[in-house]
C-alpha atoms as a PDB file:
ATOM      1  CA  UNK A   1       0.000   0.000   0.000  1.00  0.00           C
ATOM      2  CA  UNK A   2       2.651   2.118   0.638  1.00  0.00           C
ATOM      3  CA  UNK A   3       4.554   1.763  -2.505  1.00  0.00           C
ATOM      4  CA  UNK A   4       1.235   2.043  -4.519  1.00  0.00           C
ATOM      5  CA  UNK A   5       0.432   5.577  -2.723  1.00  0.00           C
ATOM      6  CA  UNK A   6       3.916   6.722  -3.648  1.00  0.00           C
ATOM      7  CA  UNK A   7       3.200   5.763  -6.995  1.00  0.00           C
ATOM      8  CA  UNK A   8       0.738   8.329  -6.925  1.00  0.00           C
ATOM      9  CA  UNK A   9       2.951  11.516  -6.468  1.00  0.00           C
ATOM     10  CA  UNK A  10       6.403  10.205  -8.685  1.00  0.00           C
ATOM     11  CA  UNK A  11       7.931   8.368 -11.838  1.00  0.00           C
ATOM     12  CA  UNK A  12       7.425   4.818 -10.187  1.00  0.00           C
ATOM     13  CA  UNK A  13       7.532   1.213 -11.612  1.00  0.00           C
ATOM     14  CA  UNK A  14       6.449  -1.555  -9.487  1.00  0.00           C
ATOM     15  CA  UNK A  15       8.169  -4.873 -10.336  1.00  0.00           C
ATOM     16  CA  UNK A  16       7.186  -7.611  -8.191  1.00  0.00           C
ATOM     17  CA  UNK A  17       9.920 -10.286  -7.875  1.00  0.00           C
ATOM     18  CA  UNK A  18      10.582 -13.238  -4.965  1.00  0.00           C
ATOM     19  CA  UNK A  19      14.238 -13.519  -4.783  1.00  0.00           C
ATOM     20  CA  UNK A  20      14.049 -16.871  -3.760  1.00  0.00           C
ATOM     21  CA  UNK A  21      12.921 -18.200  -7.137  1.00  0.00           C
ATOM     22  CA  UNK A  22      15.265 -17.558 -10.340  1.00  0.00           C
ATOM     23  CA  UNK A  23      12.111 -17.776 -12.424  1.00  0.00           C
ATOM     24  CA  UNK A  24      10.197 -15.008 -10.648  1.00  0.00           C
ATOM     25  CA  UNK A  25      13.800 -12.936 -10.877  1.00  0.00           C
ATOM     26  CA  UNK A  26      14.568 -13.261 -14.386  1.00  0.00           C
ATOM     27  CA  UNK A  27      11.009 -12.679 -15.120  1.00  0.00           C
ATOM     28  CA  UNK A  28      10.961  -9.436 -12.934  1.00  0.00           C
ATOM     29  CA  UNK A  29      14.578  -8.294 -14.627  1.00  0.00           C
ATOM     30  CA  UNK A  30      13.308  -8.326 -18.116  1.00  0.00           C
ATOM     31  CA  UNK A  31      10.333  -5.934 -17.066  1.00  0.00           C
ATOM     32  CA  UNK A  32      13.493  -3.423 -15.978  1.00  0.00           C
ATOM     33  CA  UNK A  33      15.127  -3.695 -18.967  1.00  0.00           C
ATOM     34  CA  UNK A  34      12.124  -3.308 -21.178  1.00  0.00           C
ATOM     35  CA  UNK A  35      11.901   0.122 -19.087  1.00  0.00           C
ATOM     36  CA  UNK A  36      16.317   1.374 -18.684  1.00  0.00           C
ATOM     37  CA  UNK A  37      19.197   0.184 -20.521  1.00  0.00           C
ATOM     38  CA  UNK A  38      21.171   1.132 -17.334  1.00  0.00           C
ATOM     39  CA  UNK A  39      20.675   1.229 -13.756  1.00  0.00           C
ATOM     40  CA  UNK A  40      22.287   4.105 -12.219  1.00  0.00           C
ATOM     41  CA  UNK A  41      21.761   3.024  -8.622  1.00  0.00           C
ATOM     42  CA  UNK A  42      20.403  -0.584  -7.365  1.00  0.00           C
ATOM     43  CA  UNK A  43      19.486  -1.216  -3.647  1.00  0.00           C
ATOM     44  CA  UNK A  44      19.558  -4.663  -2.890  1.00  0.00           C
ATOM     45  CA  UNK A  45      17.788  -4.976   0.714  1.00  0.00           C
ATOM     46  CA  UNK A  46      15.743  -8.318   1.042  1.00  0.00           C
ATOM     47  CA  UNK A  47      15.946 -10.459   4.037  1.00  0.00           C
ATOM     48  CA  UNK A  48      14.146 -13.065   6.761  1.00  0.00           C
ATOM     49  CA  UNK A  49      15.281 -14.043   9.536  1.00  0.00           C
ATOM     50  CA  UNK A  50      14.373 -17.103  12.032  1.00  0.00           C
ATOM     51  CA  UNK A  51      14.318 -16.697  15.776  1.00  0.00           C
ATOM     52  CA  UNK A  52      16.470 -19.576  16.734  1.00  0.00           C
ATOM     53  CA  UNK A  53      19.151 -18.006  18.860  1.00  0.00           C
ATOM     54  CA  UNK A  54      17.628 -20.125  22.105  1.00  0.00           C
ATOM     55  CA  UNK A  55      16.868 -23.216  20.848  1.00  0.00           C
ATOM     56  CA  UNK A  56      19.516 -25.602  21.960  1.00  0.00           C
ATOM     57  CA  UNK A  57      21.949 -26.688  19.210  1.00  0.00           C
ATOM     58  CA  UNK A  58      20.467 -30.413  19.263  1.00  0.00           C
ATOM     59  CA  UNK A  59      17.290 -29.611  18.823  1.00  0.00           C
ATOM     60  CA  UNK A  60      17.902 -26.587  16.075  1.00  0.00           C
ATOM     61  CA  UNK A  61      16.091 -27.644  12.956  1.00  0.00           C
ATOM     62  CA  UNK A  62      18.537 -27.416   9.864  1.00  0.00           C
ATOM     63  CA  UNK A  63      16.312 -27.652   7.460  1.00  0.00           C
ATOM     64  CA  UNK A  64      14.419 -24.902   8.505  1.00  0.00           C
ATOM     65  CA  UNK A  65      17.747 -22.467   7.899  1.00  0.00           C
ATOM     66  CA  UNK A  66      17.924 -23.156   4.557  1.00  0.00           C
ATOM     67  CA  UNK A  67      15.195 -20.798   3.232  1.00  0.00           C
ATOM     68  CA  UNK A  68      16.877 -17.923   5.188  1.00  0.00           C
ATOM     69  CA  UNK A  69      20.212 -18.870   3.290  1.00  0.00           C
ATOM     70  CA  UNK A  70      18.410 -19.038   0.120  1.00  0.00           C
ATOM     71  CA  UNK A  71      16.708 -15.646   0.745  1.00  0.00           C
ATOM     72  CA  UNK A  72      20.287 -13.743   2.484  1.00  0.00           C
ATOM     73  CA  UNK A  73      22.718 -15.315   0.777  1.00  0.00           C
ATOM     74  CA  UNK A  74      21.987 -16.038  -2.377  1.00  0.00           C
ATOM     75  CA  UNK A  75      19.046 -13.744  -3.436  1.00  0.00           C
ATOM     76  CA  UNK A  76      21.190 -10.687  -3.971  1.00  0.00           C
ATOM     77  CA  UNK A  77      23.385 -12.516  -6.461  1.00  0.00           C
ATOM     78  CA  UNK A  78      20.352 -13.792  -8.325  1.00  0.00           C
ATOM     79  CA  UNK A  79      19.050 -10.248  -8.680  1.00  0.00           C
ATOM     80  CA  UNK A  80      22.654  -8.814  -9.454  1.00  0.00           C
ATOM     81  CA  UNK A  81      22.857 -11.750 -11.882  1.00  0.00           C
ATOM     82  CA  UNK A  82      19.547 -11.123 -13.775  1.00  0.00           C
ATOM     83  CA  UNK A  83      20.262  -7.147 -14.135  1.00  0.00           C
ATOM     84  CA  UNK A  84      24.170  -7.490 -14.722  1.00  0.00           C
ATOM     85  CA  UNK A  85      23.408  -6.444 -18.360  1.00  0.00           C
ATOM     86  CA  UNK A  86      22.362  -2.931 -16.918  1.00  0.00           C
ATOM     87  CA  UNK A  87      25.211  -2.081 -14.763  1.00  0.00           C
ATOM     88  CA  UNK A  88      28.442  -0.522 -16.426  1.00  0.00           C
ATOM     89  CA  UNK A  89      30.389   2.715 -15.877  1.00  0.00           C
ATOM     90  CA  UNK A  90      29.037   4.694 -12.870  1.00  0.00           C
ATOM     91  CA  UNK A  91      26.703   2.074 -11.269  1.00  0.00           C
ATOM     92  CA  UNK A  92      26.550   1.682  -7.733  1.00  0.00           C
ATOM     93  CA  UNK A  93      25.171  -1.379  -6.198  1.00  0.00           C
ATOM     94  CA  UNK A  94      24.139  -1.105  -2.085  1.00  0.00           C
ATOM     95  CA  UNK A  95      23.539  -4.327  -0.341  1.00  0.00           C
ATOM     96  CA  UNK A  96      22.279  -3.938   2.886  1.00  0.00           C
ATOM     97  CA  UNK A  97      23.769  -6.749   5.243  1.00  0.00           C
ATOM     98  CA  UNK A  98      24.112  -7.242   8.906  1.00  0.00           C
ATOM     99  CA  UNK A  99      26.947  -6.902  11.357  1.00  0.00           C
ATOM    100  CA  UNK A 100      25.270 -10.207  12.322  1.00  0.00           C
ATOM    101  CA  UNK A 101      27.186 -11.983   9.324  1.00  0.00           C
ATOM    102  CA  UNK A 102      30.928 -10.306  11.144  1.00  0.00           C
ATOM    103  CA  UNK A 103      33.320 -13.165  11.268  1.00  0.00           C
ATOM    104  CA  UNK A 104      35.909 -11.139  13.336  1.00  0.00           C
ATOM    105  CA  UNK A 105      32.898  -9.272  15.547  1.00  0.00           C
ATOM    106  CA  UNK A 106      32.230 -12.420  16.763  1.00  0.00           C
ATOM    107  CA  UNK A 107      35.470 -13.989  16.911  1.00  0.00           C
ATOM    108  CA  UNK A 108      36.434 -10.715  19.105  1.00  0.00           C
ATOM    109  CA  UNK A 109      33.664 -10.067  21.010  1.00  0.00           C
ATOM    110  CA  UNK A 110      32.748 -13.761  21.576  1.00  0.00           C
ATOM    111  CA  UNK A 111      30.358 -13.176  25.120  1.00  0.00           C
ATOM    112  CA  UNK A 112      28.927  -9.739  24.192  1.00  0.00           C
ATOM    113  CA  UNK A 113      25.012 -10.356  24.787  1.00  0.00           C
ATOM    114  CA  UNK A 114      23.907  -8.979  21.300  1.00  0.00           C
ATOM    115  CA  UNK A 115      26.808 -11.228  19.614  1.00  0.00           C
ATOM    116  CA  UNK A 116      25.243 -14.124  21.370  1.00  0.00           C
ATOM    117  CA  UNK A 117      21.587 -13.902  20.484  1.00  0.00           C
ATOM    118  CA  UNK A 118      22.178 -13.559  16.950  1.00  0.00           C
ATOM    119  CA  UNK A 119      20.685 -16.441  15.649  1.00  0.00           C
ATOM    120  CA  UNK A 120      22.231 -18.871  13.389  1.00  0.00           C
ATOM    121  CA  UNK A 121      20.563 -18.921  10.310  1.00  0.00           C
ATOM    122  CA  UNK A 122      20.759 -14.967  10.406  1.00  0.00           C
ATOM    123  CA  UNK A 123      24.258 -14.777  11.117  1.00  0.00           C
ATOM    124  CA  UNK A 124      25.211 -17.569   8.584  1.00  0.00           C
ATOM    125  CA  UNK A 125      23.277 -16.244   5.785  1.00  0.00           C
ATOM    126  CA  UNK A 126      24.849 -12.686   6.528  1.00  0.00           C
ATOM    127  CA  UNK A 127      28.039 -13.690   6.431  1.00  0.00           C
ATOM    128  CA  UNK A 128      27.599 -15.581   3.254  1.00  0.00           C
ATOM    129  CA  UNK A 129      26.142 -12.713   1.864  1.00  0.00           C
ATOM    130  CA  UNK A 130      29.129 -10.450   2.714  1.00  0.00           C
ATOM    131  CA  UNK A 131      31.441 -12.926   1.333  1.00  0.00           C
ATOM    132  CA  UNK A 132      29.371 -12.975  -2.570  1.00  0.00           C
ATOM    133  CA  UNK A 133      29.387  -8.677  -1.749  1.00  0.00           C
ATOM    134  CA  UNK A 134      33.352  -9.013  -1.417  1.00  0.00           C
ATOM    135  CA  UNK A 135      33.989 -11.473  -4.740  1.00  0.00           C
ATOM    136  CA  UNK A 136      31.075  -9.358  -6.391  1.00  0.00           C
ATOM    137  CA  UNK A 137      32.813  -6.016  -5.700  1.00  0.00           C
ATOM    138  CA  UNK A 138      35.775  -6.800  -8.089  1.00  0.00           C
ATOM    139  CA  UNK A 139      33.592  -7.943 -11.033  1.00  0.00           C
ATOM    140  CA  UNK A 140      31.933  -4.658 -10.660  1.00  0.00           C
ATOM    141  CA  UNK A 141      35.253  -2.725 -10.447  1.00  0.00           C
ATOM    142  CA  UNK A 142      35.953  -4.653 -14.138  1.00  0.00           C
ATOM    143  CA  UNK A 143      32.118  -3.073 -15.267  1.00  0.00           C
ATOM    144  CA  UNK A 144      33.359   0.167 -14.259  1.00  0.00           C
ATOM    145  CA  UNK A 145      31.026   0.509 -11.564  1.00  0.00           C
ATOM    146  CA  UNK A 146      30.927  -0.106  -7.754  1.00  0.00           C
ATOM    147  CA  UNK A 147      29.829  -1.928  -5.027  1.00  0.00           C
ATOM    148  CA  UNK A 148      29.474  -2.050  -1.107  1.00  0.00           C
ATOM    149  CA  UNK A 149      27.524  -3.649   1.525  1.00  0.00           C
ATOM    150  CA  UNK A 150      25.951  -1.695   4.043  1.00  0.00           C
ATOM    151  CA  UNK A 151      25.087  -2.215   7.934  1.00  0.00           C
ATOM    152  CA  UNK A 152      21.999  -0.254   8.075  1.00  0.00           C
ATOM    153  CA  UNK A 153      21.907  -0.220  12.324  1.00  0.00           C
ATOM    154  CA  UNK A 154      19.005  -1.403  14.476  1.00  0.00           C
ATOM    155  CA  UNK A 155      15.757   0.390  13.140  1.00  0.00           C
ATOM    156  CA  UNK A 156      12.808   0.430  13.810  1.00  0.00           C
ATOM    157  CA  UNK A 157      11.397  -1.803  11.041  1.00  0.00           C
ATOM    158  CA  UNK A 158       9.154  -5.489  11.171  1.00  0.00           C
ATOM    159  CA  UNK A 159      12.409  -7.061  12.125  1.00  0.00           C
ATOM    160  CA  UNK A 160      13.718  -4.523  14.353  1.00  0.00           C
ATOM    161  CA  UNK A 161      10.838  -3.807  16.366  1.00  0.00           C
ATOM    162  CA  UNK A 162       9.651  -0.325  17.851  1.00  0.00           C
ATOM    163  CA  UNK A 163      12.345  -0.260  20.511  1.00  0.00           C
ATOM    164  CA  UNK A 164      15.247  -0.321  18.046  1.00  0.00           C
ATOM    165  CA  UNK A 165      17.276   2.549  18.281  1.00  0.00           C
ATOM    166  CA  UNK A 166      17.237   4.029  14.601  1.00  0.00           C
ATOM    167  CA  UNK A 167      14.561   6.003  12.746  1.00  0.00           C
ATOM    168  CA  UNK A 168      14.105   4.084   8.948  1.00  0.00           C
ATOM    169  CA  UNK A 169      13.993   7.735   7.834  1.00  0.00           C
ATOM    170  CA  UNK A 170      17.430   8.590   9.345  1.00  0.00           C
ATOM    171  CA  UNK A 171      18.812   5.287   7.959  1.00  0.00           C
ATOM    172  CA  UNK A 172      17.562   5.511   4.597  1.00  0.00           C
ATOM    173  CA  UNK A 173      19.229   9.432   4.276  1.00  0.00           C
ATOM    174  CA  UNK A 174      22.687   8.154   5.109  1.00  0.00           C
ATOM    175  CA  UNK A 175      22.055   5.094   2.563  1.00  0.00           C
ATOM    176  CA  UNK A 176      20.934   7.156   0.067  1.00  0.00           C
ATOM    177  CA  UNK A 177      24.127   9.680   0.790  1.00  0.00           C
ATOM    178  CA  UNK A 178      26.545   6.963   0.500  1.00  0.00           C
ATOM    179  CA  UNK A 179      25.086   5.414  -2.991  1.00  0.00           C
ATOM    180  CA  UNK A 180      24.869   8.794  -4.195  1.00  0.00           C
ATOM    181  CA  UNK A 181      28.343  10.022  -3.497  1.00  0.00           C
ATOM    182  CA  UNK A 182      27.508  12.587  -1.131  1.00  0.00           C
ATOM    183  CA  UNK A 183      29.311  11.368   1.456  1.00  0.00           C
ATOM    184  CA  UNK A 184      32.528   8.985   0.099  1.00  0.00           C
ATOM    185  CA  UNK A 185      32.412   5.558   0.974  1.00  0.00           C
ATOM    186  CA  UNK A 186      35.995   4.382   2.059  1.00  0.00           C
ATOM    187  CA  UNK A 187      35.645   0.565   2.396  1.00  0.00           C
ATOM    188  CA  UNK A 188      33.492  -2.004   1.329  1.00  0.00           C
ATOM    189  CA  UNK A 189      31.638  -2.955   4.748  1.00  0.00           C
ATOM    190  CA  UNK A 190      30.267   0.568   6.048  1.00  0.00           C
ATOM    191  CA  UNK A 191      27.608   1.393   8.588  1.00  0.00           C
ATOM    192  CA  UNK A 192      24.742   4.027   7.230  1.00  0.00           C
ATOM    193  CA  UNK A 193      27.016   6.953   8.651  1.00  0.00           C
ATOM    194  CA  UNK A 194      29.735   5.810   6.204  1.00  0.00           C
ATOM    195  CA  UNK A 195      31.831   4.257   9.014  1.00  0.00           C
ATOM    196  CA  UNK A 196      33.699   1.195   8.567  1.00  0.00           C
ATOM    197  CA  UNK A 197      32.373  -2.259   9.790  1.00  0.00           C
ATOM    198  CA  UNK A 198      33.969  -5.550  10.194  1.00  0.00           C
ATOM    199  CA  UNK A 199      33.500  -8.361   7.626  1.00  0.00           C
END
């Protein structure tokens, strides 16, 4: 609803696409390139996660990660896959990721209380994802264009909940400032203030 009211009052396309399924992707891509021949700027910022940061490791259903990895890890690089075509000289690619995929945040901070409830399928996925962000990066470089994944903070989304300590609007302004090139963005893991993050 609030995509369709916002296509009321600007130049808006709505594509529907479930980056789980390659089918639904590729079909969604051609509808952008029927539209563009190049994509200036492409947020990438899908993701689920599964509560299972309690559940004690015996009884944690595998199975039941695998749609989160599938969603995290791999949707990104089916969507960057489908639209590669668009993307040359000048494109920058945002992919909004999690400190809750840090290798070295958790190898560091190993008993920090919001290290430890990160659940597994979450953190697994994320840092996944960062990893495909990383190898992605230098096929963009070749394209002439850019890429860098993005810890957005704790907002106040679905998945954050209303006691997170981020406005989305806040967020979304330093996103928007970074993929734009207002504000440089020095490395390839940044928070939405431009700082640096650990992979």
């Amino acid at each position: 609803d609030a995509l369709q009211a916002l296509d009321a009052d600007a130049h808006l396309v709505l594509v529907n696409m479930d980056i789980a399924d390659a089918k639904s992707v590729k079909a969604g891509a051609e509808i952008v390139k029927a539209q563009c021949d190049h994509l200036d700027i492409v947020y990438q910022n899908a993701a689920v996660s599964r509560n299972d940061a309690n559940e004690p490791f015996d009884e944690l259903d595998l199975e039941a990660i695998m749609p989160v990895v599938n969603i995290n890890s791999l949707g990104f690089l089916r969507v960057s896959q489908q639209i590669w075509p668009l993307l040359g000289k000048g494109s920058v690619m945002c992919c909004i990721s999690s400190t809750g995929g840090s290798l070295r945040r958790r190898l560091e901070r190993p008993l920090s209380p919001d290290v430890m409830q990160i659940p597994f399928a979450y953190a697994m996925s994320k840092a996944a994802m960062n990893m495909g962000g990383v190898l992605l990066e230098k096929q963009m470089k070749q394209k002439g264009g850019s890429l860098f994944l993005m810890q957005p903070g704790f907002m106040r989304t679905d998945m954050g909940g209303q006691d997170a300590d981020i406005d989305p609007a806040e967020g979304a302004a330093g996103i928007k400032a970074l993929a734009t090139g207002e504000k440089p963005v020095t490395s390839i893991f940044v928070n939405y203030l431009g700082e640096d993050m650990p992979l």
